[in-house]
Protein backbone atom coordinates (compact mmCIF):
# COMPACT_ATOMS: atom_id res chain seq x y z
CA UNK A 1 -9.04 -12.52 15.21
CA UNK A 2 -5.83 -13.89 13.67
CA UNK A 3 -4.47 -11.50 11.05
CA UNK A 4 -1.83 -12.39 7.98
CA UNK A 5 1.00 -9.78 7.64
CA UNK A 6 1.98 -10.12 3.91
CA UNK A 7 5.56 -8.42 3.37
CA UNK A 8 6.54 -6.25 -0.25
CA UNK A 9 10.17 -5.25 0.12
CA UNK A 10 11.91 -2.77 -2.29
CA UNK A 11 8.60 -1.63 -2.98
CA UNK A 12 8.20 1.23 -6.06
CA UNK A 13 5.98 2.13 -8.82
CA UNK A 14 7.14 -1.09 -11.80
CA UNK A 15 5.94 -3.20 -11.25
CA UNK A 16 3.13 -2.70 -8.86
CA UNK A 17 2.76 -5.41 -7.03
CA UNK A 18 -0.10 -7.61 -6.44
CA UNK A 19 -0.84 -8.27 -2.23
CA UNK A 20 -4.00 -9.98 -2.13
CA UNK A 21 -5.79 -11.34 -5.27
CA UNK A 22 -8.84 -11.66 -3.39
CA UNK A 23 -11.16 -9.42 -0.61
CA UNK A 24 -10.31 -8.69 2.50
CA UNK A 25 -9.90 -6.45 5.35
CA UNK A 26 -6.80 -5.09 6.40
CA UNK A 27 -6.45 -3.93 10.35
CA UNK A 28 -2.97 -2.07 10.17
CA UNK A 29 -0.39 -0.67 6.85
CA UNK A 30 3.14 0.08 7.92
CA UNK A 31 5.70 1.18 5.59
CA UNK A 32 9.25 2.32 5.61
CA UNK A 33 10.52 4.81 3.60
CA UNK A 34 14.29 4.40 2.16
CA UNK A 35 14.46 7.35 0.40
CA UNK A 36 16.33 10.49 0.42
CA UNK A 37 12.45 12.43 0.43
CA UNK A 38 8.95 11.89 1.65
CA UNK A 39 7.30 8.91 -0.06
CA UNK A 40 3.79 7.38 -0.65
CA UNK A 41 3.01 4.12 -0.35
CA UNK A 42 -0.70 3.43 -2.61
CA UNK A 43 -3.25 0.92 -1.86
CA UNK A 44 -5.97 0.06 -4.99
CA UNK A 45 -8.90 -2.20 -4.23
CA UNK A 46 -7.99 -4.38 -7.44
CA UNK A 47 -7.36 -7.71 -8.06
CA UNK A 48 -4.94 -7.31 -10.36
CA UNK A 49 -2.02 -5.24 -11.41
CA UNK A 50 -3.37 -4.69 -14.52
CA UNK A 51 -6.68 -2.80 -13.40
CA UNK A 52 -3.96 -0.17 -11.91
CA UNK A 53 -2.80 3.05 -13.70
CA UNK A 54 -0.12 5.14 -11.79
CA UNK A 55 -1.50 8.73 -11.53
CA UNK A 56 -4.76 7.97 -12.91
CA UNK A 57 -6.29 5.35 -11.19
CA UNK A 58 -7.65 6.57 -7.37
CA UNK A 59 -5.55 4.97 -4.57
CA UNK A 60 -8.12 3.72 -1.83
CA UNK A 61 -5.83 4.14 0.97
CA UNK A 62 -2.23 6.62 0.75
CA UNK A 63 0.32 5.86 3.92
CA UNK A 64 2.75 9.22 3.84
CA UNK A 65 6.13 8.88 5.21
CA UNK A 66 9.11 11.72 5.90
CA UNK A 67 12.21 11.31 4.30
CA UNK A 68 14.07 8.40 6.01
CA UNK A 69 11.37 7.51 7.88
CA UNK A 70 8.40 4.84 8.94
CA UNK A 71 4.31 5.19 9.37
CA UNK A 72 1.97 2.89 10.43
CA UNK A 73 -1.71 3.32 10.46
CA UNK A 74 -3.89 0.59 12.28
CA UNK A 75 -7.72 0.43 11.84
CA UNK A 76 -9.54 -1.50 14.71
CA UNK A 77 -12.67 -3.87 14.13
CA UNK A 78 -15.29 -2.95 13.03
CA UNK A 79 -13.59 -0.10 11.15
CA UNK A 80 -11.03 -2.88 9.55
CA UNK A 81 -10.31 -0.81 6.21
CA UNK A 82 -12.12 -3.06 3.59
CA UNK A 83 -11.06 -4.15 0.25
CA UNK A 84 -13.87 -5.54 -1.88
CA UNK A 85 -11.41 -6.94 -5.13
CA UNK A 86 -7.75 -7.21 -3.78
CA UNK A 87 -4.81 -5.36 -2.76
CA UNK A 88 -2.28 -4.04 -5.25
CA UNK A 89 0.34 -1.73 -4.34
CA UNK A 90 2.73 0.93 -5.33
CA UNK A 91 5.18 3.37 -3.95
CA UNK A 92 5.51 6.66 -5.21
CA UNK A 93 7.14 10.31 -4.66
CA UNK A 94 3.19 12.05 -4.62
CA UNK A 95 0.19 11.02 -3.00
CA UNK A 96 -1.36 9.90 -6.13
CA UNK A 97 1.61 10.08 -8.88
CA UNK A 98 3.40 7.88 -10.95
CA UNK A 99 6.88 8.41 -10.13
CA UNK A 100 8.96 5.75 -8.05
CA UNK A 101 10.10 5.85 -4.74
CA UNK A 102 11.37 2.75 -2.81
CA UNK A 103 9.89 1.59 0.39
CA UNK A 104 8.84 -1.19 2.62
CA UNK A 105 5.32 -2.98 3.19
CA UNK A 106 3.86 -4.94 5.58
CA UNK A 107 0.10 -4.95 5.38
CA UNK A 108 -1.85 -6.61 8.18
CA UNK A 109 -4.65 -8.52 6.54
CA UNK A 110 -7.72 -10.13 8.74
């Protein structure tokens, strides 16, 4: 199955950023952290920017990452994590917070 890697550089928490206005299903997240700390990189099943709230709204996937450092997490078919609405995402220094840190994205999208 041919995938799509769609690419969010310089990645942080304003604006989040929009990846896929539309469903899909995402086989691998990989995201490098260019911070001086551990950082978060937030995937919300929306459609839109708009529908997301930093620290209030519940992230559907969270990619941790050391300080310095790159993750990658791949899901394999049929476990392809799924995203009924969209892809928007955000980078931030908490799991599910609101404050910015800047990173990398490349989401693999199937």
């Amino acid at each position: 199955m041919a995938s799509q890697r769609v690419d969010a550089n310089s990645l942080d928490d304003s604006p989040i950023v929009a990846l896929m206005g539309k469903p899909c299903y995402v086989s691998a997240v990989h995201g490098i952290n260019t911070t001086g700390a551990a950082a978060y990189l937030q995937l919300f099943d929306k459609a839109t920017i708009a529908e997301v709230s930093l620290g209030t709204t519940v992230p559907t996937f969270v990619l941790s990452m050391a300080t310095g450092a790159s993750a990658t997490q791949e899901f394999t078919g049929p476990n392809f994590l799924k995203f009924e609405n969209g892809i928007c995402a955000a980078s931030t220094t908490t799991s599910t917070g609101s404050s910015a840190a800047i990173t990398h994205a490349r989401v693999w999208i199937v």
